[in-house]
N, C-alpha and C. Protein backbone atom coordinates (compact mmCIF):
# COMPACT_ATOMS: atom_id res chain seq x y z
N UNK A 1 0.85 -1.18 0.00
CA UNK A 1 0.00 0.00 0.00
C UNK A 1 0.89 1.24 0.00
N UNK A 2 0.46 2.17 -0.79
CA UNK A 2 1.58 3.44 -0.88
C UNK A 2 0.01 4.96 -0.36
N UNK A 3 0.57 5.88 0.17
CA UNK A 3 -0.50 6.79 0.66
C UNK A 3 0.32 7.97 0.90
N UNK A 4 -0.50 8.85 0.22
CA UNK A 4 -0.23 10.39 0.30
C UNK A 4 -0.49 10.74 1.46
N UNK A 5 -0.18 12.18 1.46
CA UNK A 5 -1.10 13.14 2.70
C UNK A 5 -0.29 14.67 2.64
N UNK A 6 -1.21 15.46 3.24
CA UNK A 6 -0.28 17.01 3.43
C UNK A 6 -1.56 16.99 4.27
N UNK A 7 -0.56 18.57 4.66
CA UNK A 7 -1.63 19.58 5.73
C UNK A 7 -2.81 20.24 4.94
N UNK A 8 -3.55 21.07 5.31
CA UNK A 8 -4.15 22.06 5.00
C UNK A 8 -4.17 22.72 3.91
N UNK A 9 -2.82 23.67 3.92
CA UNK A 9 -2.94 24.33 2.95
C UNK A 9 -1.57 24.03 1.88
N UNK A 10 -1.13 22.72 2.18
CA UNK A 10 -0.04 22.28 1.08
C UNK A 10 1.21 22.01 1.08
N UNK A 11 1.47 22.86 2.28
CA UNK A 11 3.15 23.13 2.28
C UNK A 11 4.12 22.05 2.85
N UNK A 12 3.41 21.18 3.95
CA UNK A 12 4.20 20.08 4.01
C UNK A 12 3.26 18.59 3.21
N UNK A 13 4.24 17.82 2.82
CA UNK A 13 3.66 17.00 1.67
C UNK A 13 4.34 15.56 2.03
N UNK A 14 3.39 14.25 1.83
CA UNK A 14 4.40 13.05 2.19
C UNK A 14 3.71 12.24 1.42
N UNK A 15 4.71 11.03 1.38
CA UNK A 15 4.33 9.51 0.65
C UNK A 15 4.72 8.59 1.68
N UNK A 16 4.02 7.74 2.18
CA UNK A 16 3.72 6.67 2.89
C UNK A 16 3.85 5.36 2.04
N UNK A 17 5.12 4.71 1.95
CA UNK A 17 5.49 3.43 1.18
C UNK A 17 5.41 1.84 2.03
N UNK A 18 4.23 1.47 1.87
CA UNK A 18 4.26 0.33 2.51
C UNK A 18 2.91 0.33 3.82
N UNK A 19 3.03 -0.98 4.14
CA UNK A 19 1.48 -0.93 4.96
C UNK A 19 1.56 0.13 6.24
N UNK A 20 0.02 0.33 5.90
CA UNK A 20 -0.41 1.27 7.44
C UNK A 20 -0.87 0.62 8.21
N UNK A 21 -0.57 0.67 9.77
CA UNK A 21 -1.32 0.26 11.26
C UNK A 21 -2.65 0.54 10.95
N UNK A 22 -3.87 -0.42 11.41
CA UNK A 22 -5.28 0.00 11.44
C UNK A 22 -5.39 1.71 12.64
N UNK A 23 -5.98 2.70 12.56
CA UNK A 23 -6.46 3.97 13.62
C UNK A 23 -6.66 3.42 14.52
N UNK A 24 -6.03 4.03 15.28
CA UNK A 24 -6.53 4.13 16.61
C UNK A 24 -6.93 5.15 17.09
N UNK A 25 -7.61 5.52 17.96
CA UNK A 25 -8.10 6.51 18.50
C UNK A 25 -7.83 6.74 19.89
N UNK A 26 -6.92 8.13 20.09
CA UNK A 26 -6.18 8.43 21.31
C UNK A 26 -6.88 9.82 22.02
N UNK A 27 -7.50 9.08 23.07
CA UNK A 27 -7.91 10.54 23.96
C UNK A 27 -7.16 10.79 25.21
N UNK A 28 -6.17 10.59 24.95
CA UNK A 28 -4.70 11.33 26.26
C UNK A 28 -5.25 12.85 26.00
N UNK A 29 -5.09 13.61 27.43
CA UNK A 29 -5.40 15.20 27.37
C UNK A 29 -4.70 15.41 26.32
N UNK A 30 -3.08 15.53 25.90
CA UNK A 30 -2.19 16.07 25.01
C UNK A 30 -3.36 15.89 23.49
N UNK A 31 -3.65 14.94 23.01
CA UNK A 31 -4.02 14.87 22.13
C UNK A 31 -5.20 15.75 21.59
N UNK A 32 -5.99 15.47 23.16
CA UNK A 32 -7.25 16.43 23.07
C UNK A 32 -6.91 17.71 22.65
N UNK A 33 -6.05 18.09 23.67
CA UNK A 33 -5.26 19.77 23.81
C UNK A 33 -4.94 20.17 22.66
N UNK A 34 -4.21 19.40 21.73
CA UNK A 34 -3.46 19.72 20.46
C UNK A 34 -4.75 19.04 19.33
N UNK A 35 -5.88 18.94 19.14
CA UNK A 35 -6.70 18.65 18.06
C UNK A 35 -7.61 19.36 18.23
N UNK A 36 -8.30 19.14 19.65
CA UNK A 36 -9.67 20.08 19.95
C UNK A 36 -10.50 18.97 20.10
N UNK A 37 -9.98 17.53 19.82
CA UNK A 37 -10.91 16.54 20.10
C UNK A 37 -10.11 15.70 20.76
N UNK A 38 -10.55 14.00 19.97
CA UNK A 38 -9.25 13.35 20.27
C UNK A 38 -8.89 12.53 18.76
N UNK A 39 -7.54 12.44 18.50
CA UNK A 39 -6.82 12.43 17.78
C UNK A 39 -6.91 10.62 17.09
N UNK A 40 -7.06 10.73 15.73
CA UNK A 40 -7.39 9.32 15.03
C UNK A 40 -5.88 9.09 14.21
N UNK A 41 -5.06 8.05 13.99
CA UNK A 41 -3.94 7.95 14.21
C UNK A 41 -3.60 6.37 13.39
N UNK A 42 -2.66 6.48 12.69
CA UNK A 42 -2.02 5.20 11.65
C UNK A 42 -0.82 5.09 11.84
N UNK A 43 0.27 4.16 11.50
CA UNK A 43 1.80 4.83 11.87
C UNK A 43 2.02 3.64 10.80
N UNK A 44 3.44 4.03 10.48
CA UNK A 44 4.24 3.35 9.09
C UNK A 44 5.86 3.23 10.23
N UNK A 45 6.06 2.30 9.64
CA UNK A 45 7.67 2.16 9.83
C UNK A 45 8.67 3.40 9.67
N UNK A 46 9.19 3.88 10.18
CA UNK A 46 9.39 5.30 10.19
C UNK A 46 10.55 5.44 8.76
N UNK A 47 11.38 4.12 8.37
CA UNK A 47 12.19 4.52 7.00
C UNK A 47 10.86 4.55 5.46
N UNK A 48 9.39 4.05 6.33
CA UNK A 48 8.63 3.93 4.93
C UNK A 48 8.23 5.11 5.12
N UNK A 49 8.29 6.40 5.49
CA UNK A 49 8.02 7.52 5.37
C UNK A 49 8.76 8.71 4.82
N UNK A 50 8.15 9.16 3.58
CA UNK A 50 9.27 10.24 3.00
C UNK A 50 8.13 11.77 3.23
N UNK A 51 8.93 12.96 3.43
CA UNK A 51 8.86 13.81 3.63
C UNK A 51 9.02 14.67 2.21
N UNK A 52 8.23 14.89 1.94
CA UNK A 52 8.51 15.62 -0.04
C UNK A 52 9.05 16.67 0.12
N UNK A 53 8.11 17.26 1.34
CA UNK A 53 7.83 19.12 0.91
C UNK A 53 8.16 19.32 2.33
N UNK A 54 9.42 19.65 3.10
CA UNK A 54 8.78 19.83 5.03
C UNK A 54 9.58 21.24 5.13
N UNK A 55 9.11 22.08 4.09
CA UNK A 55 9.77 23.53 4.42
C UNK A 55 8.74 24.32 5.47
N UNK A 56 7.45 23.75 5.66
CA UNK A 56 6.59 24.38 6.96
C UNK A 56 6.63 23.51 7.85
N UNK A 57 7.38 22.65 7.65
CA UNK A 57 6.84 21.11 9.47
C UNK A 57 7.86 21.71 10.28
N UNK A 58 7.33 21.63 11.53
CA UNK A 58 7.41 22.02 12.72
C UNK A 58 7.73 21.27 13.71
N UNK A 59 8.33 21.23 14.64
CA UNK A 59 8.02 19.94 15.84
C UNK A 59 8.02 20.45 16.96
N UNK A 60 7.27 19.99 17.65
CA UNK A 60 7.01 20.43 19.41
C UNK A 60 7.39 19.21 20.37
N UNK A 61 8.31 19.26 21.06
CA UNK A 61 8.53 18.30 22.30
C UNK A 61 7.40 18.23 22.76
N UNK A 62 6.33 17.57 22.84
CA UNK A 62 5.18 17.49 24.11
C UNK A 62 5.32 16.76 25.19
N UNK A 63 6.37 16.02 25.45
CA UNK A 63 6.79 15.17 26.61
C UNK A 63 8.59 14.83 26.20
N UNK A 64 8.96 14.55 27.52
CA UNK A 64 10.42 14.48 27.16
C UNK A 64 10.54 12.66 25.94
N UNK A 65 11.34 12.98 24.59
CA UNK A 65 11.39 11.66 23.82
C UNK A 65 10.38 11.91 22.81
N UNK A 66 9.14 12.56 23.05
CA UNK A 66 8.28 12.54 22.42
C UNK A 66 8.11 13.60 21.47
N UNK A 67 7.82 14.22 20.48
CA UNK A 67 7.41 15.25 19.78
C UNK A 67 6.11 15.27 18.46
N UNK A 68 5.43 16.03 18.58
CA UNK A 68 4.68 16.07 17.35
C UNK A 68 4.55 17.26 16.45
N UNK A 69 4.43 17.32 15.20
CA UNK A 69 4.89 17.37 14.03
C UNK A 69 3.71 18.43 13.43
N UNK A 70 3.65 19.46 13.35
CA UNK A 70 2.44 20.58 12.26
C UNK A 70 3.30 21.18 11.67
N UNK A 71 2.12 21.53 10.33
CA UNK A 71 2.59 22.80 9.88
C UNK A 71 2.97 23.95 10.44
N UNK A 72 4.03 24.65 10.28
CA UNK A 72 3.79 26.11 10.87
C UNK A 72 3.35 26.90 10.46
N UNK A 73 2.26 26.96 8.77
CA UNK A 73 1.65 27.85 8.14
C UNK A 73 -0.03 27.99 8.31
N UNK A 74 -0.45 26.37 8.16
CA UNK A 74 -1.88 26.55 8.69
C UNK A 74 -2.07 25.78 9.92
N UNK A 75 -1.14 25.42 10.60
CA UNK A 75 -1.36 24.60 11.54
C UNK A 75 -1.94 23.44 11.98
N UNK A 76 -2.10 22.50 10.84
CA UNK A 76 -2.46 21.13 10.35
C UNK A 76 -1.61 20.39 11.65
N UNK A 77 -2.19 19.34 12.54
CA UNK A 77 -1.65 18.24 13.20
C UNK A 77 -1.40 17.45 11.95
N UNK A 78 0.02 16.67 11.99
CA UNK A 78 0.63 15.58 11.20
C UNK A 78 0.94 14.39 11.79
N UNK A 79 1.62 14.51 12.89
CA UNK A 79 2.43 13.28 13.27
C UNK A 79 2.63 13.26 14.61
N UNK A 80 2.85 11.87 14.70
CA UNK A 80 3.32 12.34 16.23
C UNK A 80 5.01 11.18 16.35
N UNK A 81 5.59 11.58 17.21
CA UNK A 81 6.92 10.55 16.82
C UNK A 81 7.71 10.21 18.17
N UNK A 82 7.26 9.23 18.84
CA UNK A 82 8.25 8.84 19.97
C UNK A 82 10.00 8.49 19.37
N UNK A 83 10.51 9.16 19.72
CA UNK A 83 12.04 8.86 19.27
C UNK A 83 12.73 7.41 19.18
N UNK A 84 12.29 6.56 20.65
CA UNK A 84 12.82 5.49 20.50
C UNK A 84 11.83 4.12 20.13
N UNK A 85 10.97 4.73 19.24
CA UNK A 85 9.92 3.89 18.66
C UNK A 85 10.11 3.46 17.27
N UNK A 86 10.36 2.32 16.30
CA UNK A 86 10.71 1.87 15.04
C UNK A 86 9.52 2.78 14.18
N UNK A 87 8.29 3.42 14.39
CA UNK A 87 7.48 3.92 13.68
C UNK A 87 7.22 5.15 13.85
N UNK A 88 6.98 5.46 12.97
CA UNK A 88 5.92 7.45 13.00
C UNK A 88 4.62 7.30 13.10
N UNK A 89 3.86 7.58 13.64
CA UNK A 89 2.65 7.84 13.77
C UNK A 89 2.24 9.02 13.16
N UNK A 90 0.79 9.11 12.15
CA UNK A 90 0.17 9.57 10.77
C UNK A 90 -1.47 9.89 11.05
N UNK A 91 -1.43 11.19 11.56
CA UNK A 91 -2.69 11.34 11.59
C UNK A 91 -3.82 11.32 10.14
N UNK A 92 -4.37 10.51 10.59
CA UNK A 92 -5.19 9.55 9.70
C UNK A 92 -5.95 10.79 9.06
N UNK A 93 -6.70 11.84 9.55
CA UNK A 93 -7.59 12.45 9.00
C UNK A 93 -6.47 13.63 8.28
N UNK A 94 -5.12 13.48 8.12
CA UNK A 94 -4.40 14.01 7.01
C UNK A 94 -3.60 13.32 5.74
N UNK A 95 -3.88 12.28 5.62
CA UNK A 95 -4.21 11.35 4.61
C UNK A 95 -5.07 11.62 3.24
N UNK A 96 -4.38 11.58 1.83
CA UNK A 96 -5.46 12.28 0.80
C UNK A 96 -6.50 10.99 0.57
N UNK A 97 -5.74 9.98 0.67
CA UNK A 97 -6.74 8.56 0.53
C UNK A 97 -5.57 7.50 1.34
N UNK A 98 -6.12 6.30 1.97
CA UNK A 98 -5.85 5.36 2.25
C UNK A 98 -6.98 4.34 2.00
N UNK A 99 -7.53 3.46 1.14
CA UNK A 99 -8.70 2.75 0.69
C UNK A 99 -8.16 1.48 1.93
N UNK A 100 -9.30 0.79 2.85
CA UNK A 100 -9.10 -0.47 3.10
C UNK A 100 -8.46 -0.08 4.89
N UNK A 101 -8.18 0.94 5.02
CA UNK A 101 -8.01 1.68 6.61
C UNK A 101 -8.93 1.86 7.11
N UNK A 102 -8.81 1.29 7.87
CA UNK A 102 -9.92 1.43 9.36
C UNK A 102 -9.97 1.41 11.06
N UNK A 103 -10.80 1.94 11.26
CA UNK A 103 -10.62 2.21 13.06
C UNK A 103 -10.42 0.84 13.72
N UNK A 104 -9.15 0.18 14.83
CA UNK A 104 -9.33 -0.69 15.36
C UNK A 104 -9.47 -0.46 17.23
N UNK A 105 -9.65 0.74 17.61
CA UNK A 105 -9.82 0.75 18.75
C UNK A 105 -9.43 2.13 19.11
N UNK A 106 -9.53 2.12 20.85
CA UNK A 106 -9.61 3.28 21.38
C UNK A 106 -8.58 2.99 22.42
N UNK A 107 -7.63 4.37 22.93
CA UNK A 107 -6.80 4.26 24.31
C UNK A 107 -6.71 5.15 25.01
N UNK A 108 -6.15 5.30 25.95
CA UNK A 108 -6.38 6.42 26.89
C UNK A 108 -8.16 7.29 27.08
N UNK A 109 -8.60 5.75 27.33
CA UNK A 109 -10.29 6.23 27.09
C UNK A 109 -10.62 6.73 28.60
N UNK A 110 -9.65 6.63 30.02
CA UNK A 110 -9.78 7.05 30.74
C UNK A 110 -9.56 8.62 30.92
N UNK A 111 -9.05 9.19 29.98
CA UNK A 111 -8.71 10.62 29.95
C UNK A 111 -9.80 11.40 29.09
N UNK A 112 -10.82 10.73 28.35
CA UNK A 112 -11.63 11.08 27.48
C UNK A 112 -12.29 12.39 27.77
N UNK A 113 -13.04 13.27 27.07
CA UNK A 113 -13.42 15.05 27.36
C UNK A 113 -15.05 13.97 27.82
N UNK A 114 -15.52 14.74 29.00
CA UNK A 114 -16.62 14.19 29.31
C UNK A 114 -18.00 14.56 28.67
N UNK A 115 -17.66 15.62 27.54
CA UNK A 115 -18.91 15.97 25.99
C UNK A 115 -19.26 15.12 25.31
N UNK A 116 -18.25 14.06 25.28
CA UNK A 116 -18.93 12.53 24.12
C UNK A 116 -18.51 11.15 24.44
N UNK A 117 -19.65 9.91 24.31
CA UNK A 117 -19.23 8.98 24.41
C UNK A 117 -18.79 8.25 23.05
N UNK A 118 -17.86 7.04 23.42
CA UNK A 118 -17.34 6.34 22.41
C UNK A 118 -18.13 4.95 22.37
N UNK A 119 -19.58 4.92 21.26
CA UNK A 119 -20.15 4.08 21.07
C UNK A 119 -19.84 3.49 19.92
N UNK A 120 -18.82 3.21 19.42
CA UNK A 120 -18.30 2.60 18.04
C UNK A 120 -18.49 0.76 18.33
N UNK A 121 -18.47 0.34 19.22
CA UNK A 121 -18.29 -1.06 19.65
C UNK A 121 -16.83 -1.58 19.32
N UNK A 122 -15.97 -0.50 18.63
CA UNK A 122 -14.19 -1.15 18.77
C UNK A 122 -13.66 -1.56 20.39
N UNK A 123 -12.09 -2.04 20.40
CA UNK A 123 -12.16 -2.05 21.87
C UNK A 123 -11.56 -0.94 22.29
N UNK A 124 -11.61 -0.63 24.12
CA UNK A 124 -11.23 0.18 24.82
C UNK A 124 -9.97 0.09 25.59
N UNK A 125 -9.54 1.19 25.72
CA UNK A 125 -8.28 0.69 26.80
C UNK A 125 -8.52 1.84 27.64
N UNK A 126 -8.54 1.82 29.35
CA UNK A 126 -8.44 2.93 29.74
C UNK A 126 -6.65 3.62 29.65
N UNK A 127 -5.85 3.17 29.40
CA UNK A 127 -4.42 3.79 28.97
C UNK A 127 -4.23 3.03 27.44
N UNK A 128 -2.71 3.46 27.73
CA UNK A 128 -1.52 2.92 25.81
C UNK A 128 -1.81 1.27 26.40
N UNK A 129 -0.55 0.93 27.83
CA UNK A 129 -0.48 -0.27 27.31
C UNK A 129 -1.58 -1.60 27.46
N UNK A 130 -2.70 -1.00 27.62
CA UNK A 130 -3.87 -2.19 27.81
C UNK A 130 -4.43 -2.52 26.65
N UNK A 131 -3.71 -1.94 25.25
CA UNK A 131 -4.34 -1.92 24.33
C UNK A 131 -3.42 -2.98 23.27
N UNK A 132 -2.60 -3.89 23.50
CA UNK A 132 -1.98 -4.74 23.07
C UNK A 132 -2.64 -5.42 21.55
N UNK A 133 -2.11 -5.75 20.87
CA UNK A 133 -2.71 -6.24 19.75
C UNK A 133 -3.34 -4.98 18.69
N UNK A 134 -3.42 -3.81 18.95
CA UNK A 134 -3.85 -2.70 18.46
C UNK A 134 -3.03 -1.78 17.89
N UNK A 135 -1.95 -1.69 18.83
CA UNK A 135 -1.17 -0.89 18.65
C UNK A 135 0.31 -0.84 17.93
């Protein structure tokens, strides 16, 4: 499977060579904080990821090891990237197409914004590591 994606308004641009992780869906505050919701999420092997265009990508430490990845022009969430992790994580809803991707669950459902429930029937994790097989 090969998959595009950019931000918003263009300026950072990628190709995704090779299979994507099924979404997950992460409601850690950070995620909330930095989307306005909670954050739907794919990740590739981090050498199957090329960067075309990253004259606007940005990165923010959000935890020590950790950083995630916007534009600095329209402010598109992209990525998120634990350093000592073999993958990048690919926010799914910046994707131009991925055909055959789909939601396999939810984590950090204990941190969830208390405005909506998660009635999808995928599974739950109240944290990351209860979510084994998903992730």
């Amino acid at each position: 499977m090969s998959a595009r994606g950019a931000c918003l308004c263009g300026a950072v641009r990628y190709v995704v060579s090779g299979p994507l992780r099924a979404v997950i869906g992460c409601h850690c505050r950070q995620c909330r904080k930095t989307s306005g919701h909670h954050v739907a999420a794919t990740a590739a092997p981090r050498d199957a990821v090329r960067i075309e265009d990253a004259g606007a990508l940005r990165w923010f430490e959000s935890s020590p090891g950790v950083r995630r990845g916007f534009c600095g022009r329209c402010g598109s969430n992209l990525f998120w990237d634990r350093a000592s992790a073999p993958t990048l994580s690919i926010f799914a809803g910046a994707l131009d197409d991925a055909p055959g991707l789909r939601m396999a669950g939810h984590i950090f459902c204990a941190d969830k914004g208390a405005y909506y429930a998660i009635a999808d029937g995928l599974p739950q994790a109240p944290g990351d590591a209860d979510m084994i097989g998903c992730v």
